[in-house]
PDB file of N, CA and C in Angstrom:
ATOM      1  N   UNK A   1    -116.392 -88.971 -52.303  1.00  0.00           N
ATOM      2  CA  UNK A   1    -117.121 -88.321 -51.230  1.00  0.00           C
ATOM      3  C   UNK A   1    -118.171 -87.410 -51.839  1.00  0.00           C
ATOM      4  N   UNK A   2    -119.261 -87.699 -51.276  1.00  0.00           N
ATOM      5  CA  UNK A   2    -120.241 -86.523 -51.861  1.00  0.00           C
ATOM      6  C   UNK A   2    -120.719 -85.385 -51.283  1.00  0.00           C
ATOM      7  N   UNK A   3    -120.588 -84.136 -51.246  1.00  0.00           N
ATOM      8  CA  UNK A   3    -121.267 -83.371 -50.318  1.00  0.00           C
ATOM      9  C   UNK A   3    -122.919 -82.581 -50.527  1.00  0.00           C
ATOM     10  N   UNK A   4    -122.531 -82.205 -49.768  1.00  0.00           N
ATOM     11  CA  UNK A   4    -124.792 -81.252 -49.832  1.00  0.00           C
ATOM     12  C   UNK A   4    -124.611 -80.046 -50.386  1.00  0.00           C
ATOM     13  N   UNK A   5    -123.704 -79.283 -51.143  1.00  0.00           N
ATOM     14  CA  UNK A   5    -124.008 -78.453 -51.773  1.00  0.00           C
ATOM     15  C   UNK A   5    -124.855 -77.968 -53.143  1.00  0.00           C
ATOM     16  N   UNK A   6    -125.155 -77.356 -53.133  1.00  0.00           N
ATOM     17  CA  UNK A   6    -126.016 -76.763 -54.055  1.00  0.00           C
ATOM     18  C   UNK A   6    -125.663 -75.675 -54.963  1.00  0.00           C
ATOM     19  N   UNK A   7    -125.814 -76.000 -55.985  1.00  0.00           N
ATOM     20  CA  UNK A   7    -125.006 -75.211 -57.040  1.00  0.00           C
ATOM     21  C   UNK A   7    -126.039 -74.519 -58.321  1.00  0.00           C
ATOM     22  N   UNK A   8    -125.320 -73.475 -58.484  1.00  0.00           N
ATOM     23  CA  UNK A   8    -126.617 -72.699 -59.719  1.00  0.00           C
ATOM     24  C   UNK A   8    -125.927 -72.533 -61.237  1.00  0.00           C
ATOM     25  N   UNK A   9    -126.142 -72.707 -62.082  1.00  0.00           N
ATOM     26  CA  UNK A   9    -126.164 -72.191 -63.212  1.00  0.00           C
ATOM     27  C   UNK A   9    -126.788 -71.506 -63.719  1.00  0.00           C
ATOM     28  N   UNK A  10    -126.637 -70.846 -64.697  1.00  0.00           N
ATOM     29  CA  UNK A  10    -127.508 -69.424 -65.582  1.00  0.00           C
ATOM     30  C   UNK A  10    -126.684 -69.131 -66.772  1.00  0.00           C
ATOM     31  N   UNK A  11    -127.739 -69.502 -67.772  1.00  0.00           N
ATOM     32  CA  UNK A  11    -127.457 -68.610 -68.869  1.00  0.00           C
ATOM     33  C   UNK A  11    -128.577 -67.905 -69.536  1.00  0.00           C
ATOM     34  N   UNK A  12    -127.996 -67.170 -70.211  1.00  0.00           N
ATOM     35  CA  UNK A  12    -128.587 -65.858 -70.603  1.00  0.00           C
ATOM     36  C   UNK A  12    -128.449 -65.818 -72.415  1.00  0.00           C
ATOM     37  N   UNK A  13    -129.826 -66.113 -73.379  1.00  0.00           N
ATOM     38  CA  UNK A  13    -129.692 -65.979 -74.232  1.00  0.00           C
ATOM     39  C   UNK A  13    -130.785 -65.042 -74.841  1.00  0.00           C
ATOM     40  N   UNK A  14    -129.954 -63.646 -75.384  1.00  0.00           N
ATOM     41  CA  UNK A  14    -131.342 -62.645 -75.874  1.00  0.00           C
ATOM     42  C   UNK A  14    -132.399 -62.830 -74.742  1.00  0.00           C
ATOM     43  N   UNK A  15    -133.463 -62.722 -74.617  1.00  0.00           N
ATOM     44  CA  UNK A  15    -134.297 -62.490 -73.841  1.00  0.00           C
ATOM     45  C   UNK A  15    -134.921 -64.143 -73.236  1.00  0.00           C
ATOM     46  N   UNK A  16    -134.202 -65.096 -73.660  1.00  0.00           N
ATOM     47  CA  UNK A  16    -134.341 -66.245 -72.789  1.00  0.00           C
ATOM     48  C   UNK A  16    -133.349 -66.528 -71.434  1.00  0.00           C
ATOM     49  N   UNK A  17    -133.967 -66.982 -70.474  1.00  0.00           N
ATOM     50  CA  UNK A  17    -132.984 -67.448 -69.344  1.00  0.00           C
ATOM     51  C   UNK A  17    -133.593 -68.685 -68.868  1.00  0.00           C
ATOM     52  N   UNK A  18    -132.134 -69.357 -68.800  1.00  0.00           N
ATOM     53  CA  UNK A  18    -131.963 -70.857 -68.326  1.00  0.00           C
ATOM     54  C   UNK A  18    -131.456 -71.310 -67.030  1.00  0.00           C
ATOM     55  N   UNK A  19    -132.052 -70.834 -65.881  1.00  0.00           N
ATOM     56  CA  UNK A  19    -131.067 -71.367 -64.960  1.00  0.00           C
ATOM     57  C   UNK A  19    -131.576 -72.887 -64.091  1.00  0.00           C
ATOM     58  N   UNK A  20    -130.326 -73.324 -63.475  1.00  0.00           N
ATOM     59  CA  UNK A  20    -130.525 -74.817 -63.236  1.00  0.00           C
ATOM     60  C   UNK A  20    -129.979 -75.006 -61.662  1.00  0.00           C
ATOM     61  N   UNK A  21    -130.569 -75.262 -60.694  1.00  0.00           N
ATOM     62  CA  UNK A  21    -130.239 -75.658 -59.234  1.00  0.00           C
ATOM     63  C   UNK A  21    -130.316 -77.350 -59.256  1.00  0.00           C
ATOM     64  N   UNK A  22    -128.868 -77.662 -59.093  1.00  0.00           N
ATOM     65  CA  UNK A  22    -128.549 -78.942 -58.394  1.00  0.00           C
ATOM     66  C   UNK A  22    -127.710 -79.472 -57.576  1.00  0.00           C
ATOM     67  N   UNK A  23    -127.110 -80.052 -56.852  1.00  0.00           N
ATOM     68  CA  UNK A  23    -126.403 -81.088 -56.345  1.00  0.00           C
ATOM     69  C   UNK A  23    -125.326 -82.110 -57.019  1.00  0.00           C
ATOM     70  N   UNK A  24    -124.581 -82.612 -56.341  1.00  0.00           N
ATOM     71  CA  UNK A  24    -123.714 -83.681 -56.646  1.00  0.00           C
ATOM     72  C   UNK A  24    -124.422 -84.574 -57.402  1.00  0.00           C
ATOM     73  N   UNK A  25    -125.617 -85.456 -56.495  1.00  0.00           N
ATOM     74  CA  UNK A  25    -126.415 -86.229 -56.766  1.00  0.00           C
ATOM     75  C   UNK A  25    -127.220 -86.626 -57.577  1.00  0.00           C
ATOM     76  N   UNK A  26    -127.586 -84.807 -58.149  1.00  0.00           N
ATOM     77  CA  UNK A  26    -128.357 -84.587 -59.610  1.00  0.00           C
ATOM     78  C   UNK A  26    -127.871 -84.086 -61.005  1.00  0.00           C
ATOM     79  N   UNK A  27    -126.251 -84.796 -60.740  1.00  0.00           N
ATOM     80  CA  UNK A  27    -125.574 -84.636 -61.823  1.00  0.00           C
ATOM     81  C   UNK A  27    -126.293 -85.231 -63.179  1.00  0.00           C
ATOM     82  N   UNK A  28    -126.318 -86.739 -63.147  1.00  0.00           N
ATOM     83  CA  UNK A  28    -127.412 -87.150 -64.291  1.00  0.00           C
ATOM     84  C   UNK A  28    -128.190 -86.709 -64.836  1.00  0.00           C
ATOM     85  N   UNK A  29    -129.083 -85.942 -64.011  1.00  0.00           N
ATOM     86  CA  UNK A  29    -130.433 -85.387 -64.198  1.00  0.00           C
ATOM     87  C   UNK A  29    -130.136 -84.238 -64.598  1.00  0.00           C
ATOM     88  N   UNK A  30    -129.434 -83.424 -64.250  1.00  0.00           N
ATOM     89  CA  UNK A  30    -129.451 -82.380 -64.958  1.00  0.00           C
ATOM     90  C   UNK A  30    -128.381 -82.018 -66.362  1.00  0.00           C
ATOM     91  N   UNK A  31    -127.484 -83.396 -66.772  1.00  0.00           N
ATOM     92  CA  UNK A  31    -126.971 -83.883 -68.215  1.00  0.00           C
ATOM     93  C   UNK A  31    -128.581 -84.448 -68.910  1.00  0.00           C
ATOM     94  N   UNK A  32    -128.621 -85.395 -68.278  1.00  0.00           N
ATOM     95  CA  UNK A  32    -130.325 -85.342 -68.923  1.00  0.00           C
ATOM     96  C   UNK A  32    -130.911 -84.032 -70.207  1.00  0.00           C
ATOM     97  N   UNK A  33    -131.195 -83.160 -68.591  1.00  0.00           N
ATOM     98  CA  UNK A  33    -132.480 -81.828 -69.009  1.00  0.00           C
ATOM     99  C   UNK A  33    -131.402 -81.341 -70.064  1.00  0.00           C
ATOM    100  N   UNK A  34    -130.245 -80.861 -69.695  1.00  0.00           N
ATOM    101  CA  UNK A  34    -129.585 -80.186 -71.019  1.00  0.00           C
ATOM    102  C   UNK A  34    -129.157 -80.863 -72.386  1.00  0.00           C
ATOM    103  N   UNK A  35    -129.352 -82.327 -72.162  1.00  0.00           N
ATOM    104  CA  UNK A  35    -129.594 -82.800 -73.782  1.00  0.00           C
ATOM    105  C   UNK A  35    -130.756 -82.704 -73.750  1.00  0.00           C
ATOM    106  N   UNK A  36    -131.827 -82.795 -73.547  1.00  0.00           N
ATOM    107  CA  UNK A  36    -133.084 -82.556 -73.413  1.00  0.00           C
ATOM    108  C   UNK A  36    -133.469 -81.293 -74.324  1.00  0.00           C
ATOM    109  N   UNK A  37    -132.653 -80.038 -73.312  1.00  0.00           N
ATOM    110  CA  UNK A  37    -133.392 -78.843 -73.949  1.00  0.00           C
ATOM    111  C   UNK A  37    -132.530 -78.611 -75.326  1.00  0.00           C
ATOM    112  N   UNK A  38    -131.166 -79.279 -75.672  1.00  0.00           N
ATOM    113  CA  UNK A  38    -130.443 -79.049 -77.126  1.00  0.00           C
ATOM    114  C   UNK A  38    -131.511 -79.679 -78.014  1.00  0.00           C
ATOM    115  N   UNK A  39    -131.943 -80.510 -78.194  1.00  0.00           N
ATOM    116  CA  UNK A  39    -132.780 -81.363 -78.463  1.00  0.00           C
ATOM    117  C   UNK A  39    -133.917 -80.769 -79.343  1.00  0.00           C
ATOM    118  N   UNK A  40    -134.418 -79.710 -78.447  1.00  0.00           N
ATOM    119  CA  UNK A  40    -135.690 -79.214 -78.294  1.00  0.00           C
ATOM    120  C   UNK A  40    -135.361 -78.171 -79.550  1.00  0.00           C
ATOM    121  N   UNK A  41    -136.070 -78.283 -81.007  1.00  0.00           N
ATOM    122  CA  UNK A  41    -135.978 -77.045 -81.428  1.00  0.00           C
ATOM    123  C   UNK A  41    -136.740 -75.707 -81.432  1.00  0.00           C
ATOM    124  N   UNK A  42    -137.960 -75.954 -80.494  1.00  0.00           N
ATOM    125  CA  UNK A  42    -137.908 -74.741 -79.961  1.00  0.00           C
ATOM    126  C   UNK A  42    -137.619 -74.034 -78.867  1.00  0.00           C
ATOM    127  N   UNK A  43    -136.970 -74.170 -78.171  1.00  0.00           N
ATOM    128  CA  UNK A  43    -135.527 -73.805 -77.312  1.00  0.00           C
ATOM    129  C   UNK A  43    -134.486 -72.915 -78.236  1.00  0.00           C
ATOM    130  N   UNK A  44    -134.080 -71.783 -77.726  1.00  0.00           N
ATOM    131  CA  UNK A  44    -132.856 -71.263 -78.326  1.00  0.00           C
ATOM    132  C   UNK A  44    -131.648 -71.496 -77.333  1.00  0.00           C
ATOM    133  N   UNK A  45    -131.548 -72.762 -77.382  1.00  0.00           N
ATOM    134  CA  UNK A  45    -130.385 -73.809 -76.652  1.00  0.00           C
ATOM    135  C   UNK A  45    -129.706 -74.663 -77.487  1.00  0.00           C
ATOM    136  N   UNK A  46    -128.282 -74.506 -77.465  1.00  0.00           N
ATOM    137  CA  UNK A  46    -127.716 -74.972 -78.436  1.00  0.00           C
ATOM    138  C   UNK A  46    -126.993 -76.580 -78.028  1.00  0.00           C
ATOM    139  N   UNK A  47    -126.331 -77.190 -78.577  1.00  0.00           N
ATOM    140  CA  UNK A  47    -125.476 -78.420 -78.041  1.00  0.00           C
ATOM    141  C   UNK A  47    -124.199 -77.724 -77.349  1.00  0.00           C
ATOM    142  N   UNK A  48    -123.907 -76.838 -78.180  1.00  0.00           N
ATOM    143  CA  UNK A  48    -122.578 -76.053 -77.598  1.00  0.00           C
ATOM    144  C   UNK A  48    -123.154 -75.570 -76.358  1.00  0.00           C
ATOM    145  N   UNK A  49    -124.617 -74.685 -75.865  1.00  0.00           N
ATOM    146  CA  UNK A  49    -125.080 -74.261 -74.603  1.00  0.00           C
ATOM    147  C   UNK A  49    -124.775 -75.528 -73.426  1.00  0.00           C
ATOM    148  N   UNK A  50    -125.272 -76.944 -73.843  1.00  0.00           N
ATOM    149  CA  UNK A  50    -125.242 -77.915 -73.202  1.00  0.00           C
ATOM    150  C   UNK A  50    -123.755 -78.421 -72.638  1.00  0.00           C
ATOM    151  N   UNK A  51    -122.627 -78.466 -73.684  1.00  0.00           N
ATOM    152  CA  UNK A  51    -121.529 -78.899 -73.311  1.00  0.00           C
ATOM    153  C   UNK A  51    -120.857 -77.852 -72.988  1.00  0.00           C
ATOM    154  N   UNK A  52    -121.221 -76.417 -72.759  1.00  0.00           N
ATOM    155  CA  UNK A  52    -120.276 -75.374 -71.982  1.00  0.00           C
ATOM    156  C   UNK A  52    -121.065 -75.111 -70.003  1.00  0.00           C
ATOM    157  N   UNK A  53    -122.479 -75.530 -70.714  1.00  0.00           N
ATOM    158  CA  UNK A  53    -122.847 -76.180 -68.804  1.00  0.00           C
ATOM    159  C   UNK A  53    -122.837 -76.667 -67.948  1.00  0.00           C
ATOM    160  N   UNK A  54    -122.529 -78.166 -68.983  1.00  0.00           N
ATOM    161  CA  UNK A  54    -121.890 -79.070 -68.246  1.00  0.00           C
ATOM    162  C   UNK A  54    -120.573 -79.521 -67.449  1.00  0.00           C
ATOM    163  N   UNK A  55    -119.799 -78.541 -68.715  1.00  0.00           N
ATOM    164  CA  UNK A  55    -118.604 -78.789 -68.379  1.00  0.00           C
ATOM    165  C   UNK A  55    -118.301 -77.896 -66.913  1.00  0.00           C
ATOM    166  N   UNK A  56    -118.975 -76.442 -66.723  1.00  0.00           N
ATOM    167  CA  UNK A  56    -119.119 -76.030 -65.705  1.00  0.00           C
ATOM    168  C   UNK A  56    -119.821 -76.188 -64.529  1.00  0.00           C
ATOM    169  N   UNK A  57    -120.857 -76.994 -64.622  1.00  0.00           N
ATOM    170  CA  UNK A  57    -121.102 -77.802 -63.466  1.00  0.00           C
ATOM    171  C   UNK A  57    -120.299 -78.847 -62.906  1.00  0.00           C
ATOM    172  N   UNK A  58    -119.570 -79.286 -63.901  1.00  0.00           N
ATOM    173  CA  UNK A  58    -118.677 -80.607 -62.961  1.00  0.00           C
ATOM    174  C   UNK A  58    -117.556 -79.430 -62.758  1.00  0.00           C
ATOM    175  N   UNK A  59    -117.081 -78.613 -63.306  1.00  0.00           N
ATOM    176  CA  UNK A  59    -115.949 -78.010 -62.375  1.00  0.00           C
ATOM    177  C   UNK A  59    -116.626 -77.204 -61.294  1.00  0.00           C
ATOM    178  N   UNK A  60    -117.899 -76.811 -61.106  1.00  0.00           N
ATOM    179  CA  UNK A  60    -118.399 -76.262 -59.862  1.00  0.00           C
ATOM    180  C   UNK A  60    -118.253 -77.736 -58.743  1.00  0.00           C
ATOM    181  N   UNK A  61    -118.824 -78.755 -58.993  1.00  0.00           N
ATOM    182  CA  UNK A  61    -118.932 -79.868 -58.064  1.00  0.00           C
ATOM    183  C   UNK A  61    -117.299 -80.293 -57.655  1.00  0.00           C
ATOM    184  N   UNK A  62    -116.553 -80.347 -58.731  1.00  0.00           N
ATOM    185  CA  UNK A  62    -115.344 -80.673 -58.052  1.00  0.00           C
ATOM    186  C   UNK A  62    -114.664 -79.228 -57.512  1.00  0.00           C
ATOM    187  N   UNK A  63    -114.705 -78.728 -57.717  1.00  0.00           N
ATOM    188  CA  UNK A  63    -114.272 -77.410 -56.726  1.00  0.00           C
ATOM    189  C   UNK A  63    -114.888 -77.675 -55.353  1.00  0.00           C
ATOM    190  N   UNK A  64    -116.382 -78.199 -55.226  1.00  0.00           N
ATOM    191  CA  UNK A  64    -116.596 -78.118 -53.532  1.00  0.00           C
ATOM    192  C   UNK A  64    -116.327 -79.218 -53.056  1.00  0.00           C
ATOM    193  N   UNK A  65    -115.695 -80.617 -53.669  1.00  0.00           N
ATOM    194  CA  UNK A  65    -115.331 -81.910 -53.816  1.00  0.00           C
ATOM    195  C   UNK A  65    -114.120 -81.073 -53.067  1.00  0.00           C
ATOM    196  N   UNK A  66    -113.270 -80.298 -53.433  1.00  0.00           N
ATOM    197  CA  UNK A  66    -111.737 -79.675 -52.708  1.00  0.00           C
ATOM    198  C   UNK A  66    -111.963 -79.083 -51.695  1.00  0.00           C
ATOM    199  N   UNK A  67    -112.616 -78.652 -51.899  1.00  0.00           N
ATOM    200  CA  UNK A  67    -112.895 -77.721 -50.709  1.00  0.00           C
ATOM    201  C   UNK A  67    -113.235 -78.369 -48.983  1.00  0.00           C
ATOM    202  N   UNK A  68    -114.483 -79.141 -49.765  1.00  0.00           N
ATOM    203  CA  UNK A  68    -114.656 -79.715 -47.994  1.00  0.00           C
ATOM    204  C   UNK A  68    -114.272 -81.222 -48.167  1.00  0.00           C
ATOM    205  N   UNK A  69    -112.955 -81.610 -49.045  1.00  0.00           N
ATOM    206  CA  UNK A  69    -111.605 -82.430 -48.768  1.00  0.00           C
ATOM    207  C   UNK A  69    -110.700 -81.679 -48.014  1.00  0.00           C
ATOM    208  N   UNK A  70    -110.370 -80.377 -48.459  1.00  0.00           N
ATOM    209  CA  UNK A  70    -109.339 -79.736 -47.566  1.00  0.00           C
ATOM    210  C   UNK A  70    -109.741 -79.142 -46.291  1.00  0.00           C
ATOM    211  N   UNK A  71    -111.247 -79.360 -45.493  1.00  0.00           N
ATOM    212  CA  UNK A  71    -111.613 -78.750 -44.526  1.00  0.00           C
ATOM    213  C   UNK A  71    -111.508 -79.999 -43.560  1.00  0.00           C
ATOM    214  N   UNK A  72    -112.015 -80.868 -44.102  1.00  0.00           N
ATOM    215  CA  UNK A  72    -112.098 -82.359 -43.359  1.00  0.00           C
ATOM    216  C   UNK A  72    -110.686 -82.633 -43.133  1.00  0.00           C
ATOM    217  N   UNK A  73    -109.585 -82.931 -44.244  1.00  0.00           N
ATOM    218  CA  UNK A  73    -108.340 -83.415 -44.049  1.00  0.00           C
ATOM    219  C   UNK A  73    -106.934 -82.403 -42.951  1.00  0.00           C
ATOM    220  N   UNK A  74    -107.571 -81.344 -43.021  1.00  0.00           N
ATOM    221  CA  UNK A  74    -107.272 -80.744 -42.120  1.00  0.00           C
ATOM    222  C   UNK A  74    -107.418 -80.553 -40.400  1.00  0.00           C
ATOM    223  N   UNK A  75    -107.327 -81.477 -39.911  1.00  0.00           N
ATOM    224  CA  UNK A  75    -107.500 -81.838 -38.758  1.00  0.00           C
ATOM    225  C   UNK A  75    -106.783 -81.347 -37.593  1.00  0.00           C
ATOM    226  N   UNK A  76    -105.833 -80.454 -37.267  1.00  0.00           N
ATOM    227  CA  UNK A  76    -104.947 -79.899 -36.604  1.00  0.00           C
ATOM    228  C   UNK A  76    -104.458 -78.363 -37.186  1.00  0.00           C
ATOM    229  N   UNK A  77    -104.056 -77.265 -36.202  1.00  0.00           N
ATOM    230  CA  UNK A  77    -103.648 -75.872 -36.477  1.00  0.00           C
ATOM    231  C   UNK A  77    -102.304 -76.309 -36.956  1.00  0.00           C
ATOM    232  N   UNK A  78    -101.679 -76.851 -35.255  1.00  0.00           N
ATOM    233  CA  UNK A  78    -100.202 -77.395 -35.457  1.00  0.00           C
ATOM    234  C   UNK A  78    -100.202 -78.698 -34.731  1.00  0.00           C
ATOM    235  N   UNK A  79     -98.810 -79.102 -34.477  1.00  0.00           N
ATOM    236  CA  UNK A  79     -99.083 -80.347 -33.572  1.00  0.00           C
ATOM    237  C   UNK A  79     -99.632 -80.194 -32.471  1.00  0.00           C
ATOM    238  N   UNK A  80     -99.958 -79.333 -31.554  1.00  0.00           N
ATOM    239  CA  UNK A  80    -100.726 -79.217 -30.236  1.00  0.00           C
ATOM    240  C   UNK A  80    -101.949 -79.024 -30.108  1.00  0.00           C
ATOM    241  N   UNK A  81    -102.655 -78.500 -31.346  1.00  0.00           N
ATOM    242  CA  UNK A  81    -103.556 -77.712 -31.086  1.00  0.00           C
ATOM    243  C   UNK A  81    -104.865 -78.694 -32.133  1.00  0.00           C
ATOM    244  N   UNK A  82    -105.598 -78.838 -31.662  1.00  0.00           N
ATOM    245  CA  UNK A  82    -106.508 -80.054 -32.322  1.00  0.00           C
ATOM    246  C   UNK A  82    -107.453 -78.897 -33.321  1.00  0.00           C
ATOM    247  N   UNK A  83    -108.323 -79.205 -34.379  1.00  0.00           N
ATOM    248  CA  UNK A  83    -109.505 -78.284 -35.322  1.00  0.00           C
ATOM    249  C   UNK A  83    -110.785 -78.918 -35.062  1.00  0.00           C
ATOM    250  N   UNK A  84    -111.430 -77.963 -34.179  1.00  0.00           N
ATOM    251  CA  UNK A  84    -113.203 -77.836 -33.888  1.00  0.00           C
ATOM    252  C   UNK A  84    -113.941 -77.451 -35.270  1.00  0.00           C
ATOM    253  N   UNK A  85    -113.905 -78.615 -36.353  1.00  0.00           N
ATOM    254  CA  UNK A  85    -114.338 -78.253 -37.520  1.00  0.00           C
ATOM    255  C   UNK A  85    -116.152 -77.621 -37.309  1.00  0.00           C
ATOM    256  N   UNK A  86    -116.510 -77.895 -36.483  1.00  0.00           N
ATOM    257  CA  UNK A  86    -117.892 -77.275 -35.816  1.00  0.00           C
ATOM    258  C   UNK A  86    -118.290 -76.058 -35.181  1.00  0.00           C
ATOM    259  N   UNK A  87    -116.611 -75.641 -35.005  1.00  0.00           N
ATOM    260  CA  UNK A  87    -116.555 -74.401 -33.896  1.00  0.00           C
ATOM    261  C   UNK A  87    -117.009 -73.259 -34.595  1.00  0.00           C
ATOM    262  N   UNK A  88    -117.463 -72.150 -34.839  1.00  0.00           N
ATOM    263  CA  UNK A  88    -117.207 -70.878 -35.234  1.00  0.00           C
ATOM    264  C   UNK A  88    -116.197 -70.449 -35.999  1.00  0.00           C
ATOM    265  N   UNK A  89    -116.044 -69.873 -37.269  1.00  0.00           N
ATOM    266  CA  UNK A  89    -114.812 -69.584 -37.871  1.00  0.00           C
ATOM    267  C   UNK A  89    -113.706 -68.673 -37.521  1.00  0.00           C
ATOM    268  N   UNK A  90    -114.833 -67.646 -36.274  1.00  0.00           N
ATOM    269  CA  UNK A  90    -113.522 -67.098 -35.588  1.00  0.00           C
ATOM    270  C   UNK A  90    -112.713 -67.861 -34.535  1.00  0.00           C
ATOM    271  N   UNK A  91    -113.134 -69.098 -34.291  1.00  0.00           N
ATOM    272  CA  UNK A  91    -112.514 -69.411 -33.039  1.00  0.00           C
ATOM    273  C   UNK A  91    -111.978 -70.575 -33.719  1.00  0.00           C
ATOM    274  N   UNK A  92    -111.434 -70.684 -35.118  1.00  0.00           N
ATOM    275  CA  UNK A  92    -110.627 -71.823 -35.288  1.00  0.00           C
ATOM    276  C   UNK A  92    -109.636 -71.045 -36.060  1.00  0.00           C
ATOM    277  N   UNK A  93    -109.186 -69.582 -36.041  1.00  0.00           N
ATOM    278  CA  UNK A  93    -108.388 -68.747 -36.461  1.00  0.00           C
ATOM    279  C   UNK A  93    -107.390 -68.763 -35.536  1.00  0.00           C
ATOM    280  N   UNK A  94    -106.091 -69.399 -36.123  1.00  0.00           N
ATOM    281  CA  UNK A  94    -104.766 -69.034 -35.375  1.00  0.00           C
ATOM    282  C   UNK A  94    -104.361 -67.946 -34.491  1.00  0.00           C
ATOM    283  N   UNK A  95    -104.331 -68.393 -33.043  1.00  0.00           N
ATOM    284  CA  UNK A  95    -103.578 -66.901 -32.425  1.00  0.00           C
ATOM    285  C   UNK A  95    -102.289 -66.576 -32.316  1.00  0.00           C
TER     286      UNK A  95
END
């Protein structure tokens, strides 16, 4: 399942900053840019910068992969009571 979230990274080296906005979708692309910028020796971006970004972008994507699995699969309060996954978050709060 893929969802529309949007996710940021940032790092911070000495007076360089790297940050990266993507998606599920632009997973490739943004493994790409970060072998890309290891690559680059003038970049103060390392291979280690690349594989500690990456590795945290796919645990950012699968974290919202759980998340709106457990919002969707959740379909009911209890047995009576049906979930307006559309409704307002106060009005799908148990009374």
């Amino acid at each position: 399942m893929h969802n529309k979230d949007f996710h940021v990274l940032a790092l911070v080296k000495g007076e360089h900053q790297f940050v990266y906005i993507f998606d599920e979708m632009g997973w490739d692309d943004l493994v790409e840019t970060l072998c890309q910028q290891a690559e680059d020796p003038n970049l103060e971006f390392s291979w280690f910068d690349a594989a500690l970004l990456s590795h945290r972008a796919k645990t950012q994507i699968e974290s919202a992969n759980e998340s709106n699995t457990d919002v969707t699969e959740t379909t009911s309060i209890d047995n009576e009571t049906e979930l307006d996954t559309n409704a307002p978050i106060t009005s799908r709060l148990p009374r």
